[in-house]
PDB file of N, CA and C in Angstrom:
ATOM      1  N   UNK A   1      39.752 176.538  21.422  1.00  0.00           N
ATOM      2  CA  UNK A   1      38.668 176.266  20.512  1.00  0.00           C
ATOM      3  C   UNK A   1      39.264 175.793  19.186  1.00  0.00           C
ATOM      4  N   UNK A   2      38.906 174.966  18.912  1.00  0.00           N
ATOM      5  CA  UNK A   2      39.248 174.326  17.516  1.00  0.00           C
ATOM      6  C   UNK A   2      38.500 174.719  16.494  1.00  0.00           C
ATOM      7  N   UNK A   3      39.086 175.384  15.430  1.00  0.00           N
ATOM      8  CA  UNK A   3      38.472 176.042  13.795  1.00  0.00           C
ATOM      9  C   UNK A   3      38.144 174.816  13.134  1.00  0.00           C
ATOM     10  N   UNK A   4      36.589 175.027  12.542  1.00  0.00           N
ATOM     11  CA  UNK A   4      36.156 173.824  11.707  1.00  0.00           C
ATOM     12  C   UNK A   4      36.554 174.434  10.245  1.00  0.00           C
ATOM     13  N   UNK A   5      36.847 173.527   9.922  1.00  0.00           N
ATOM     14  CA  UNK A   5      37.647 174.311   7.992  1.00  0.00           C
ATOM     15  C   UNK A   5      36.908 173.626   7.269  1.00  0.00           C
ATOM     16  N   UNK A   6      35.978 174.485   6.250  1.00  0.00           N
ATOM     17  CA  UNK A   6      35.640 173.678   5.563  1.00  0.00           C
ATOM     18  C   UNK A   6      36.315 173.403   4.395  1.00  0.00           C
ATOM     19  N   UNK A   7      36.277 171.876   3.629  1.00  0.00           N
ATOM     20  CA  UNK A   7      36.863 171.591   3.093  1.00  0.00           C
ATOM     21  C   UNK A   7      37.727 172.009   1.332  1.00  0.00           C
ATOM     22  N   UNK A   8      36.388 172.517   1.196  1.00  0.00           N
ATOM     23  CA  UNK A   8      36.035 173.312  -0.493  1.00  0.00           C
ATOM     24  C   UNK A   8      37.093 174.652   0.018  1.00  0.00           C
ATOM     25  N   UNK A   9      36.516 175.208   1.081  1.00  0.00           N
ATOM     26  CA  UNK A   9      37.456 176.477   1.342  1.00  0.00           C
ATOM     27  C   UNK A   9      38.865 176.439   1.724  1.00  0.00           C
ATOM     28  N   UNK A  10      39.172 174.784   2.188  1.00  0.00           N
ATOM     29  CA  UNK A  10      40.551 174.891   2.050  1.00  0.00           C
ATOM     30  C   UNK A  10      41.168 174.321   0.850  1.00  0.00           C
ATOM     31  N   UNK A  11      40.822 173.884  -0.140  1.00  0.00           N
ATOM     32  CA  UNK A  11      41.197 173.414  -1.240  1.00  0.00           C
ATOM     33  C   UNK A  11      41.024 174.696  -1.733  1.00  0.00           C
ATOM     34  N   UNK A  12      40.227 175.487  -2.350  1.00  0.00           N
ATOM     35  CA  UNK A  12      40.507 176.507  -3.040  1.00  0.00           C
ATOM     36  C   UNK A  12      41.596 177.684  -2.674  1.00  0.00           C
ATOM     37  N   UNK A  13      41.866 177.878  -1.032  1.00  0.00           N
ATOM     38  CA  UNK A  13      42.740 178.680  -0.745  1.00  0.00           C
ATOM     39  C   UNK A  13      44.141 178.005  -1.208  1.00  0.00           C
ATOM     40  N   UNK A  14      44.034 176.565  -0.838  1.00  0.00           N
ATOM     41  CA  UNK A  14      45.612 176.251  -1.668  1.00  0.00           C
ATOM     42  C   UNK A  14      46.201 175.778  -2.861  1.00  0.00           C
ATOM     43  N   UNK A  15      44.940 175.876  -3.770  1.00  0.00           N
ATOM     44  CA  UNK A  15      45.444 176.095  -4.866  1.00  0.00           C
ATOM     45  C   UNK A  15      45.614 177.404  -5.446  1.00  0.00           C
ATOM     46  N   UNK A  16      44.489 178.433  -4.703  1.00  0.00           N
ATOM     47  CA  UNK A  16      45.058 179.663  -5.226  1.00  0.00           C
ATOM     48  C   UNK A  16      46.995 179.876  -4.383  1.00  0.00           C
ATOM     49  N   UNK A  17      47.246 179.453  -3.506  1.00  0.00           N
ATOM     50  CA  UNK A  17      48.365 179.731  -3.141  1.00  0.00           C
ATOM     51  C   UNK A  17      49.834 179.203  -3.581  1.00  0.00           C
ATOM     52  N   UNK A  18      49.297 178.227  -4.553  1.00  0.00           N
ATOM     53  CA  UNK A  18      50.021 177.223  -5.088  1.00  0.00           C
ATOM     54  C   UNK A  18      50.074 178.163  -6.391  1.00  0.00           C
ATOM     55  N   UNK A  19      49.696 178.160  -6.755  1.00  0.00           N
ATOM     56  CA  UNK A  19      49.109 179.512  -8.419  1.00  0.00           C
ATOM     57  C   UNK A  19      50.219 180.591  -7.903  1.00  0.00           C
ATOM     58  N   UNK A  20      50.140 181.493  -6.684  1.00  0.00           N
ATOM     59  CA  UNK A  20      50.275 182.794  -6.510  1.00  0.00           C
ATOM     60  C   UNK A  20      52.130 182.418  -6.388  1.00  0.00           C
ATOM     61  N   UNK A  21      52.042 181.765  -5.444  1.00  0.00           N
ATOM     62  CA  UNK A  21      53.748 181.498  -5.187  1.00  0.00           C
ATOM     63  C   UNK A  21      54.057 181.032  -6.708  1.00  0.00           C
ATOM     64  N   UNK A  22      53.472 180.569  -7.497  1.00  0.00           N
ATOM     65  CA  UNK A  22      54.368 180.458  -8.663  1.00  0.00           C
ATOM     66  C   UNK A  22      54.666 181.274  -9.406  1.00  0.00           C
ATOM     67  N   UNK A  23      53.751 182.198  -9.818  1.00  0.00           N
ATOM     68  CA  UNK A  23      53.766 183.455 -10.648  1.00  0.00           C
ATOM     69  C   UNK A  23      53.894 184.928  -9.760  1.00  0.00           C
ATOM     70  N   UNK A  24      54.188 184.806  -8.672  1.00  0.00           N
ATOM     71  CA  UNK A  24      54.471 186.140  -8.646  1.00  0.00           C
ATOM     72  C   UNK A  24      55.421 186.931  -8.246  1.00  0.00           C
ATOM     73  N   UNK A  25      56.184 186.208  -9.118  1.00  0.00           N
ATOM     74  CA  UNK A  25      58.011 187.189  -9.066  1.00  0.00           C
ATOM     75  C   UNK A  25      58.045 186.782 -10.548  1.00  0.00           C
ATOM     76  N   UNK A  26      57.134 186.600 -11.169  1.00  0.00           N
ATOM     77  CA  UNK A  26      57.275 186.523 -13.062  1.00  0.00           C
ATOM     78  C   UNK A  26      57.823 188.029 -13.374  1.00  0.00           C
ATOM     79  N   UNK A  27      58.600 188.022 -14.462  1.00  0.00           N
ATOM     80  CA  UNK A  27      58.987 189.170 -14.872  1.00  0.00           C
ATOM     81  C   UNK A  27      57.964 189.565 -16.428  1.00  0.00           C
ATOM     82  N   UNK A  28      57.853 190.486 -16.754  1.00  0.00           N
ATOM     83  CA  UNK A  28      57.223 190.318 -17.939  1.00  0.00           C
ATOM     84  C   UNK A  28      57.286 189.533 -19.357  1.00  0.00           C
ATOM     85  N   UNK A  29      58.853 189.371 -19.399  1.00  0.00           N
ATOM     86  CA  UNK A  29      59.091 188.436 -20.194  1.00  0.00           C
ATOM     87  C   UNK A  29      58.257 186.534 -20.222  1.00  0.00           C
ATOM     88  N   UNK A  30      58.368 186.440 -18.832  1.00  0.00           N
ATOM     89  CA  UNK A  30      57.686 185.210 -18.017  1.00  0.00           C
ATOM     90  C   UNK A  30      56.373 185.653 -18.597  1.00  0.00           C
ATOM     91  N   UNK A  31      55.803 186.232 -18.308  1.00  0.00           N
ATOM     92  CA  UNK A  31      54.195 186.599 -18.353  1.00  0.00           C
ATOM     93  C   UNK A  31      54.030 186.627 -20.015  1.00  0.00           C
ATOM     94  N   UNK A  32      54.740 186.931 -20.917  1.00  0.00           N
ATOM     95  CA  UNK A  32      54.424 187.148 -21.983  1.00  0.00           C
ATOM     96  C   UNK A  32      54.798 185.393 -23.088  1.00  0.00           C
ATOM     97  N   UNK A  33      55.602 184.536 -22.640  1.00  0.00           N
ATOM     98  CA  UNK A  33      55.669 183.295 -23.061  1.00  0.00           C
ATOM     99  C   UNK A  33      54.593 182.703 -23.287  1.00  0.00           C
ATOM    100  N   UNK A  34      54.555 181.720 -24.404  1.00  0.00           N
ATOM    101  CA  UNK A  34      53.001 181.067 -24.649  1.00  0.00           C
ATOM    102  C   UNK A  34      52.596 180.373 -23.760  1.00  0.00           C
ATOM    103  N   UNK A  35      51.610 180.194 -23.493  1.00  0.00           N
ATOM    104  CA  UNK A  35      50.681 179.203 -22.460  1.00  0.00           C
ATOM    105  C   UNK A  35      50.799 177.948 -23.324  1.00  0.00           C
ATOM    106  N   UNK A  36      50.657 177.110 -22.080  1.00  0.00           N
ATOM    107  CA  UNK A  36      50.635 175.363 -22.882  1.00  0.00           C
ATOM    108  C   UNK A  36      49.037 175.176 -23.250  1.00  0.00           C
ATOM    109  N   UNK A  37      48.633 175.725 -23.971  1.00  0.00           N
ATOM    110  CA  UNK A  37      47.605 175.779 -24.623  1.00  0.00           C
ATOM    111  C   UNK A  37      47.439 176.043 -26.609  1.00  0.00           C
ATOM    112  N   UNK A  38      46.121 175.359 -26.913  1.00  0.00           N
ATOM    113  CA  UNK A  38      46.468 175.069 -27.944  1.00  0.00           C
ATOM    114  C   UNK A  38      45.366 176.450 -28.994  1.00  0.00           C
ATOM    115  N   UNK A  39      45.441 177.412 -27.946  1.00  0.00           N
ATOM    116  CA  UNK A  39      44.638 178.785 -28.211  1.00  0.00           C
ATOM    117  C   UNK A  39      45.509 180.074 -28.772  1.00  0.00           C
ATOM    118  N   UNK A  40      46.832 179.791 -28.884  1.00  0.00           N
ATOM    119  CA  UNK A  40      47.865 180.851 -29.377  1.00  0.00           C
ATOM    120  C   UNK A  40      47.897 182.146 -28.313  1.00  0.00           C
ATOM    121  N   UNK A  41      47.318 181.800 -26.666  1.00  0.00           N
ATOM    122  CA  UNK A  41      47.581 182.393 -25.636  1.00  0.00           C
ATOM    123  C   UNK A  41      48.994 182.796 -24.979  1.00  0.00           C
ATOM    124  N   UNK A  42      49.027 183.947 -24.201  1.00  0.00           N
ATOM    125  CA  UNK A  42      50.395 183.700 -23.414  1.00  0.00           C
ATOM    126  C   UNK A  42      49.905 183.620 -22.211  1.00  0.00           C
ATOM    127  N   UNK A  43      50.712 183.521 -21.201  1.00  0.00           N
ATOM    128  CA  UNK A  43      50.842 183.049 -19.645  1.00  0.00           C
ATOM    129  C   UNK A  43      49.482 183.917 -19.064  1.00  0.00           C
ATOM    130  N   UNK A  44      50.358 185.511 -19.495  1.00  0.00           N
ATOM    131  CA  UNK A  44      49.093 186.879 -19.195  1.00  0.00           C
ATOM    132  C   UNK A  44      47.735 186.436 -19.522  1.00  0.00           C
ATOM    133  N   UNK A  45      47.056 185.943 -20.608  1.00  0.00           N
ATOM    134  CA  UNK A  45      45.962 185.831 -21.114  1.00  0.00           C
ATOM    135  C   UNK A  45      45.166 185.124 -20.436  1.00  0.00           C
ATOM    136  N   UNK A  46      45.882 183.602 -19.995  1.00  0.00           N
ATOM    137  CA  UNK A  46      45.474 182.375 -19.276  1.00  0.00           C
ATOM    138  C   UNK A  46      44.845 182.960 -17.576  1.00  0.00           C
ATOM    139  N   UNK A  47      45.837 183.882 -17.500  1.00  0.00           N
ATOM    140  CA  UNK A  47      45.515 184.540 -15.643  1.00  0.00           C
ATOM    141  C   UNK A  47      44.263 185.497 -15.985  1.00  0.00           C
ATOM    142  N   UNK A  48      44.915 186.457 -16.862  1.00  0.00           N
ATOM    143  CA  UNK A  48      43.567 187.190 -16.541  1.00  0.00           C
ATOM    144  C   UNK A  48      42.032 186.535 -16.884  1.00  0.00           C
ATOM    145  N   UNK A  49      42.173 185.533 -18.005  1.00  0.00           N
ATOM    146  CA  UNK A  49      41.029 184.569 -17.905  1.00  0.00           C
ATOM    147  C   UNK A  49      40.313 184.225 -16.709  1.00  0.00           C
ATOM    148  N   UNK A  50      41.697 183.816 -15.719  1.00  0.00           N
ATOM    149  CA  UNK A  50      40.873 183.165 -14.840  1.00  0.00           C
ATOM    150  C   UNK A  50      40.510 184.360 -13.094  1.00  0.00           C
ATOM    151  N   UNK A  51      41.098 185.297 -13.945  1.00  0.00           N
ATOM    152  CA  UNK A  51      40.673 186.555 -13.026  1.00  0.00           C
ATOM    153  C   UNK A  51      39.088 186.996 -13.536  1.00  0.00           C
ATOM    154  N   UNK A  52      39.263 186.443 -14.551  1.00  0.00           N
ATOM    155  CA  UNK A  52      37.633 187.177 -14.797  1.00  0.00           C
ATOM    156  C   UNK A  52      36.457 185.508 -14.529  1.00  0.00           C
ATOM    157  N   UNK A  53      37.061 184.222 -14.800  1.00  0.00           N
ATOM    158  CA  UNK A  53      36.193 183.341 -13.888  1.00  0.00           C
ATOM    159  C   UNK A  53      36.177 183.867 -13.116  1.00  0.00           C
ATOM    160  N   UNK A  54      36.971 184.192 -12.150  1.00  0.00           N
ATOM    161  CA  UNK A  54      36.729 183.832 -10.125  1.00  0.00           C
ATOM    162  C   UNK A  54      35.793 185.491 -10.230  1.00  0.00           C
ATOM    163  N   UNK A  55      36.130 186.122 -10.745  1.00  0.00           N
ATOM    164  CA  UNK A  55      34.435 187.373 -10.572  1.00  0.00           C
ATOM    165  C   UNK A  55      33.508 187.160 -11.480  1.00  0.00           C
ATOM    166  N   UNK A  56      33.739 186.352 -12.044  1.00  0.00           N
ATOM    167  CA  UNK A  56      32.073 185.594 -12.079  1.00  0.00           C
ATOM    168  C   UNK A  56      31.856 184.895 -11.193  1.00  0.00           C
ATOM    169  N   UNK A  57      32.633 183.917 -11.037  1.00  0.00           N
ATOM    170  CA  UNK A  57      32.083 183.360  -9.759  1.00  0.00           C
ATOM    171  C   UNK A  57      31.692 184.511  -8.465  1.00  0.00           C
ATOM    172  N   UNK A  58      32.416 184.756  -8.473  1.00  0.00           N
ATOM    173  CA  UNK A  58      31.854 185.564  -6.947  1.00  0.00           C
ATOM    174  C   UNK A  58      30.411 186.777  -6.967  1.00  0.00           C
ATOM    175  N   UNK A  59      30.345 187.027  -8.741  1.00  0.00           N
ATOM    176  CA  UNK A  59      29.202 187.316  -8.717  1.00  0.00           C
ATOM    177  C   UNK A  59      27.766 186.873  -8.857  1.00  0.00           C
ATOM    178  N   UNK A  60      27.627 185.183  -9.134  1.00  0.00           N
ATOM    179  CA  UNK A  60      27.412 184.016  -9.112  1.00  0.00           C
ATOM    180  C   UNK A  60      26.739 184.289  -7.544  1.00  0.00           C
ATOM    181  N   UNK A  61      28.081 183.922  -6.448  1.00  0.00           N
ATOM    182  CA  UNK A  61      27.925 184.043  -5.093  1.00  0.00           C
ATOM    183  C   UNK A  61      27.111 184.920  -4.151  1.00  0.00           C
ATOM    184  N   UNK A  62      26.873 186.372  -4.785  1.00  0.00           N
ATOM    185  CA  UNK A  62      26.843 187.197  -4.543  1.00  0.00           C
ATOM    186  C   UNK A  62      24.889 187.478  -4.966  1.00  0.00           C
ATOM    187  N   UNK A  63      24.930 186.701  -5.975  1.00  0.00           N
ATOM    188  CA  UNK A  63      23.637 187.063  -7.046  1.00  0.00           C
ATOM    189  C   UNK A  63      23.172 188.521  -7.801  1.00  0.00           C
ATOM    190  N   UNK A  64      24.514 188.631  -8.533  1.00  0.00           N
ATOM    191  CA  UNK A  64      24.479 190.023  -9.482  1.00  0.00           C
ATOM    192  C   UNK A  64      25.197 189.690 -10.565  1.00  0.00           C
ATOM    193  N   UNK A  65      25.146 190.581 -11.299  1.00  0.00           N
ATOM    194  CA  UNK A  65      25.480 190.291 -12.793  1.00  0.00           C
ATOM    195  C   UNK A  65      27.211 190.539 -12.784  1.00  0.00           C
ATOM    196  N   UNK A  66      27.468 189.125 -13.757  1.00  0.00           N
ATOM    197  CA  UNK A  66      28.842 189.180 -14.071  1.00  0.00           C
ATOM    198  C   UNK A  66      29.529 190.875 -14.456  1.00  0.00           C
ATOM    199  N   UNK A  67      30.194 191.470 -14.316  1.00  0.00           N
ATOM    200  CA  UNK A  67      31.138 192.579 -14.948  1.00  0.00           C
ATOM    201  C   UNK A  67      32.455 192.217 -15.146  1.00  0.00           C
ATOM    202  N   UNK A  68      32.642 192.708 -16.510  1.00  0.00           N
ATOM    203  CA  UNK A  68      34.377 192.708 -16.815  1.00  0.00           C
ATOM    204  C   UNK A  68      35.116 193.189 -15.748  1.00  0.00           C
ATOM    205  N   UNK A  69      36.313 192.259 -16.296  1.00  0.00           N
ATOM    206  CA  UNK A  69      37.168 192.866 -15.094  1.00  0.00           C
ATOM    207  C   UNK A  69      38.568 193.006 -16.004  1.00  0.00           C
ATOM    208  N   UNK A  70      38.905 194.730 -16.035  1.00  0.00           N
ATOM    209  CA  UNK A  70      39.701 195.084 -16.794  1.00  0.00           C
ATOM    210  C   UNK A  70      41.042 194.582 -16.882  1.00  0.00           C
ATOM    211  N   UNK A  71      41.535 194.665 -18.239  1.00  0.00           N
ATOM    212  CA  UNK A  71      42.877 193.814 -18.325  1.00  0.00           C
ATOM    213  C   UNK A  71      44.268 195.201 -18.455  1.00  0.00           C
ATOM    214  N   UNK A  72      44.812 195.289 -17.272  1.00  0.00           N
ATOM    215  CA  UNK A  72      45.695 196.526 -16.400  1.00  0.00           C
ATOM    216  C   UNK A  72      46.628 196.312 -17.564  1.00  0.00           C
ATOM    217  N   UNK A  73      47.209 197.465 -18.201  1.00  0.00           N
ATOM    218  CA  UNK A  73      48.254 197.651 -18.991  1.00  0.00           C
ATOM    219  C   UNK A  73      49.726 197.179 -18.474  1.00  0.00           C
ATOM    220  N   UNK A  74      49.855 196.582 -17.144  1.00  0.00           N
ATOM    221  CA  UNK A  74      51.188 195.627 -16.881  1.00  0.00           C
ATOM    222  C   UNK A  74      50.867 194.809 -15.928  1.00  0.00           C
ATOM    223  N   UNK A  75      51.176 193.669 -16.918  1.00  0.00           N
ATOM    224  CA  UNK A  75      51.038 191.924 -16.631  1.00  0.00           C
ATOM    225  C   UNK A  75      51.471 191.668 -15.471  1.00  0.00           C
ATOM    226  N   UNK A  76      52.226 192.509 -14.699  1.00  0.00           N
ATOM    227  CA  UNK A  76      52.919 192.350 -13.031  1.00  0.00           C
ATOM    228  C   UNK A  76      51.653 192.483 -12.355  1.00  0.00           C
ATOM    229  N   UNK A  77      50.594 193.282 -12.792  1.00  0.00           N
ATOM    230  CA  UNK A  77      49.566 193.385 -11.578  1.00  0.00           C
ATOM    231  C   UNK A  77      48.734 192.321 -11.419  1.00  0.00           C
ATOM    232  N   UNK A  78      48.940 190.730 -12.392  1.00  0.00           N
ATOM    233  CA  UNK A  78      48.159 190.013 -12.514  1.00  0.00           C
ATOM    234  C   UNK A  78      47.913 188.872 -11.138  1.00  0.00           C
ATOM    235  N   UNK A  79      49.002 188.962 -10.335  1.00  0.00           N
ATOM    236  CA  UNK A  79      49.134 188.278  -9.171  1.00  0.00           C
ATOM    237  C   UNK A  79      48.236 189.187  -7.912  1.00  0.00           C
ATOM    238  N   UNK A  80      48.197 190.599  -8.195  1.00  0.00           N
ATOM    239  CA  UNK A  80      47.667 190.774  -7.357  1.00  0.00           C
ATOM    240  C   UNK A  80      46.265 190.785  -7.550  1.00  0.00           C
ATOM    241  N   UNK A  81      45.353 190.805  -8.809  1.00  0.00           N
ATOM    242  CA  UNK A  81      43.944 190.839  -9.123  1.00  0.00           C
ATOM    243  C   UNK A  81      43.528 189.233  -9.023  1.00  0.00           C
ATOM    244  N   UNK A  82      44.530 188.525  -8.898  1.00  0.00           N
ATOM    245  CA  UNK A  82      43.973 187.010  -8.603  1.00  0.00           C
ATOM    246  C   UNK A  82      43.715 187.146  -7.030  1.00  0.00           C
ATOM    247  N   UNK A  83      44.890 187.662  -6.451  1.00  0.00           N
ATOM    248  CA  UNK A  83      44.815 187.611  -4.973  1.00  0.00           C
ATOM    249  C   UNK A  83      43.180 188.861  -4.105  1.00  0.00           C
ATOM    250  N   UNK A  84      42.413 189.798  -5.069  1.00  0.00           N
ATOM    251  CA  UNK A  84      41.564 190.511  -4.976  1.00  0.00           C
ATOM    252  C   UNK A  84      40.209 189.697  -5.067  1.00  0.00           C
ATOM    253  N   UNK A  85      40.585 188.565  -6.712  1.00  0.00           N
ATOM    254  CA  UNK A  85      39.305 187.633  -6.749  1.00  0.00           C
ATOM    255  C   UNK A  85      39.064 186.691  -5.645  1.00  0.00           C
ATOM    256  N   UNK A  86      39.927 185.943  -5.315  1.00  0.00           N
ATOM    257  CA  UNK A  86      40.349 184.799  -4.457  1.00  0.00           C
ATOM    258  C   UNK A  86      39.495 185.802  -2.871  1.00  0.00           C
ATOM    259  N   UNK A  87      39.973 186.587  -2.517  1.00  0.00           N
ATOM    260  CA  UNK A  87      39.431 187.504  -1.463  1.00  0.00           C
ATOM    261  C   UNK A  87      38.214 187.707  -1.573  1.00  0.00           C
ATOM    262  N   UNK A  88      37.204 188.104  -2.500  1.00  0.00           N
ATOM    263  CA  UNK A  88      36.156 188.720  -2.968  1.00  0.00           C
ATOM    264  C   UNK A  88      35.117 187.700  -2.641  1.00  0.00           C
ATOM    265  N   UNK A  89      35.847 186.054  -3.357  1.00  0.00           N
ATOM    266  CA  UNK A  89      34.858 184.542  -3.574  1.00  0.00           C
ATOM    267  C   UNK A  89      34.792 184.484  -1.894  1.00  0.00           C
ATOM    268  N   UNK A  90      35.819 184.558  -1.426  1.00  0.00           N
ATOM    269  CA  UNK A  90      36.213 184.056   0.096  1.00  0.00           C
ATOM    270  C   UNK A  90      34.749 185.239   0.589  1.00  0.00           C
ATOM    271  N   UNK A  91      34.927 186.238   0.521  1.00  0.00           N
ATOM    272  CA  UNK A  91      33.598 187.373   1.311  1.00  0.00           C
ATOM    273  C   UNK A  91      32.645 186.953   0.921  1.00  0.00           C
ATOM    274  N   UNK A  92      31.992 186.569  -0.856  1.00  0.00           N
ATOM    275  CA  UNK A  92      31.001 186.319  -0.739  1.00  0.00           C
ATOM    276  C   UNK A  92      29.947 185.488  -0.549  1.00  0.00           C
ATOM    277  N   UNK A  93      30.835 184.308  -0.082  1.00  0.00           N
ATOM    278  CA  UNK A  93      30.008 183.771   0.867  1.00  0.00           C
ATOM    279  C   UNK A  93      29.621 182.360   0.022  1.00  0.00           C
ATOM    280  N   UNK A  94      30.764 182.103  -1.109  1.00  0.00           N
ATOM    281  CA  UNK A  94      30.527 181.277  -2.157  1.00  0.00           C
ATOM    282  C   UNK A  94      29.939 179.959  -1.351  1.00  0.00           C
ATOM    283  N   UNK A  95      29.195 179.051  -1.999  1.00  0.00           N
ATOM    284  CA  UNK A  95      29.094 177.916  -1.649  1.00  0.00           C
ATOM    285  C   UNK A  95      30.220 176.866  -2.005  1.00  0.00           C
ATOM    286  N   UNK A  96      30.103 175.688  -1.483  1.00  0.00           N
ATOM    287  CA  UNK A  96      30.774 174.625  -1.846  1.00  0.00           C
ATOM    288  C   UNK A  96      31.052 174.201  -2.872  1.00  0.00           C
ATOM    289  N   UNK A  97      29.758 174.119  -3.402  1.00  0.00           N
ATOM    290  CA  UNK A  97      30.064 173.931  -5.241  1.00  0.00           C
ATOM    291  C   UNK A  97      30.589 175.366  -5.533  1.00  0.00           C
ATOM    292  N   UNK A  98      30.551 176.052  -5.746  1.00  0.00           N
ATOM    293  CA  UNK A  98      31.510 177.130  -6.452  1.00  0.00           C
ATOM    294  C   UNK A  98      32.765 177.001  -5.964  1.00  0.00           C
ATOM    295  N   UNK A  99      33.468 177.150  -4.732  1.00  0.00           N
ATOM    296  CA  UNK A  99      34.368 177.128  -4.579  1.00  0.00           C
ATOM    297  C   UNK A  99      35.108 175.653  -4.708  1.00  0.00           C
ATOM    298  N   UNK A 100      34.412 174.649  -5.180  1.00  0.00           N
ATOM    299  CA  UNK A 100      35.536 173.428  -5.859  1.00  0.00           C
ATOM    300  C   UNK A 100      35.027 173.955  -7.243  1.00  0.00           C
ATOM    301  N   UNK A 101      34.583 174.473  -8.025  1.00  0.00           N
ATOM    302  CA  UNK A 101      34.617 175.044  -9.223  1.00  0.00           C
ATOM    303  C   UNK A 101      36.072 176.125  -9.315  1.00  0.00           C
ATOM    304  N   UNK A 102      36.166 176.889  -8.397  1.00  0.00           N
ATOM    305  CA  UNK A 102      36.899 177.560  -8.627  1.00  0.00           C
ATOM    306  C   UNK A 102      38.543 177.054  -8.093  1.00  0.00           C
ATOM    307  N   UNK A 103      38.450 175.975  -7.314  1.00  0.00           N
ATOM    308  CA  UNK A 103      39.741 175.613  -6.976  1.00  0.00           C
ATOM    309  C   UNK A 103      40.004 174.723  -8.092  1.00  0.00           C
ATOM    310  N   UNK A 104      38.639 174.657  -9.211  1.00  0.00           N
ATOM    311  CA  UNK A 104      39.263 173.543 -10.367  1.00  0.00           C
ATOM    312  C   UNK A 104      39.784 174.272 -11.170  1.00  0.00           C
ATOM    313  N   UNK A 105      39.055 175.565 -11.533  1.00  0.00           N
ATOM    314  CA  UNK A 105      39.636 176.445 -12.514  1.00  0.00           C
ATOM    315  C   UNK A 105      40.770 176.891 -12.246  1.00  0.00           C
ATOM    316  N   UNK A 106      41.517 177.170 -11.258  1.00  0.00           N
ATOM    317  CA  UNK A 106      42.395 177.910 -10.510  1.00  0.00           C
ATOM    318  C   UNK A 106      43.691 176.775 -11.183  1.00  0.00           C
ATOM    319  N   UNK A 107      43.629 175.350 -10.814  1.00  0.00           N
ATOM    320  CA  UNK A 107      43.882 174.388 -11.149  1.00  0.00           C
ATOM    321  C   UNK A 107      44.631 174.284 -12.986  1.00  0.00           C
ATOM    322  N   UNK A 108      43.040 174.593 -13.139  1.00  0.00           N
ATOM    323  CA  UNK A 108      43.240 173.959 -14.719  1.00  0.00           C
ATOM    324  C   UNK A 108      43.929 175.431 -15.506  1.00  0.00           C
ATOM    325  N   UNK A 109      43.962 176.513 -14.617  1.00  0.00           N
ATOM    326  CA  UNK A 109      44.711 177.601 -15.324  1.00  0.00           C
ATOM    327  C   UNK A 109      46.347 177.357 -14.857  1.00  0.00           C
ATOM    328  N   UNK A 110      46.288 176.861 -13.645  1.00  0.00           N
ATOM    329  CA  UNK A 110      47.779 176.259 -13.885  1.00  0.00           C
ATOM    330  C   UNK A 110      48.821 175.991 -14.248  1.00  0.00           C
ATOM    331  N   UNK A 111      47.844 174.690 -14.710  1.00  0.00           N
ATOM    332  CA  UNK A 111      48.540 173.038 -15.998  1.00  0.00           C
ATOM    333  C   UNK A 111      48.792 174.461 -17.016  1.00  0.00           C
ATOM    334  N   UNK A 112      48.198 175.730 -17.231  1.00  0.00           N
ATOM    335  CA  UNK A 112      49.187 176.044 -18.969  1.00  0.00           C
ATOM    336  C   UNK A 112      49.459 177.433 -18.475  1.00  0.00           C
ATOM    337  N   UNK A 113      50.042 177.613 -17.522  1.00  0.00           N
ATOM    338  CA  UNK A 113      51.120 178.635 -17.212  1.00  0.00           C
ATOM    339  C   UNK A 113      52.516 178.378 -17.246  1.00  0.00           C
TER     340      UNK A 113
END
């Protein structure tokens, strides 16, 4: 039997995987360098940003209200709360448009890591 993939869902899985293999053997020092951004951010700030997009999005997906999503007192756990959001969008069942929203954001958090 041949798996139909849809397309949005495979673009977002590989850019989150493209993201994850890059940052996650960062040491804290790594995590704490400025982001190529012109916000006086570091690397940490830029991820957990986009840890708290992708649960909006998925609460978006889901149809419930956005909640914070706490920022863990060491920047090492930041690979794995991307890899929790990325999981969460994938369950809830995001649509197409969200999930090329989120493989853009995923994207555009990237370019300034």
């Amino acid at each position: 039997m041949t798996r139909v993939t849809n397309p949005a869902a495979a673009r977002f899985r590989e850019a989150a995987g493209r993201l994850l293999t890059r940052v996650e053997h960062w040491s804290q020092a790594r995590w704490s360098a400025p982001a190529r951004d012109d916000r006086g951010r570091n690397r940490a700030d830029v991820v957990h940003a986009l840890v708290q997009r992708l649960a909006d999005l998925s609460a978006e997906a889901e149809g419930r209200d956005p909640q914070p999503v706490p920022r863990l007192p060491n920047d090492l756990a930041l690979p794995d709360q991307v890899r929790v959001m990325v999981a969460d969008l994938g369950l809830a069942g995001a649509s197409e448009e969200l999930l090329r929203e989120a493989a853009g954001e995923i994207d555009a958090a990237a370019a300034r890591v």
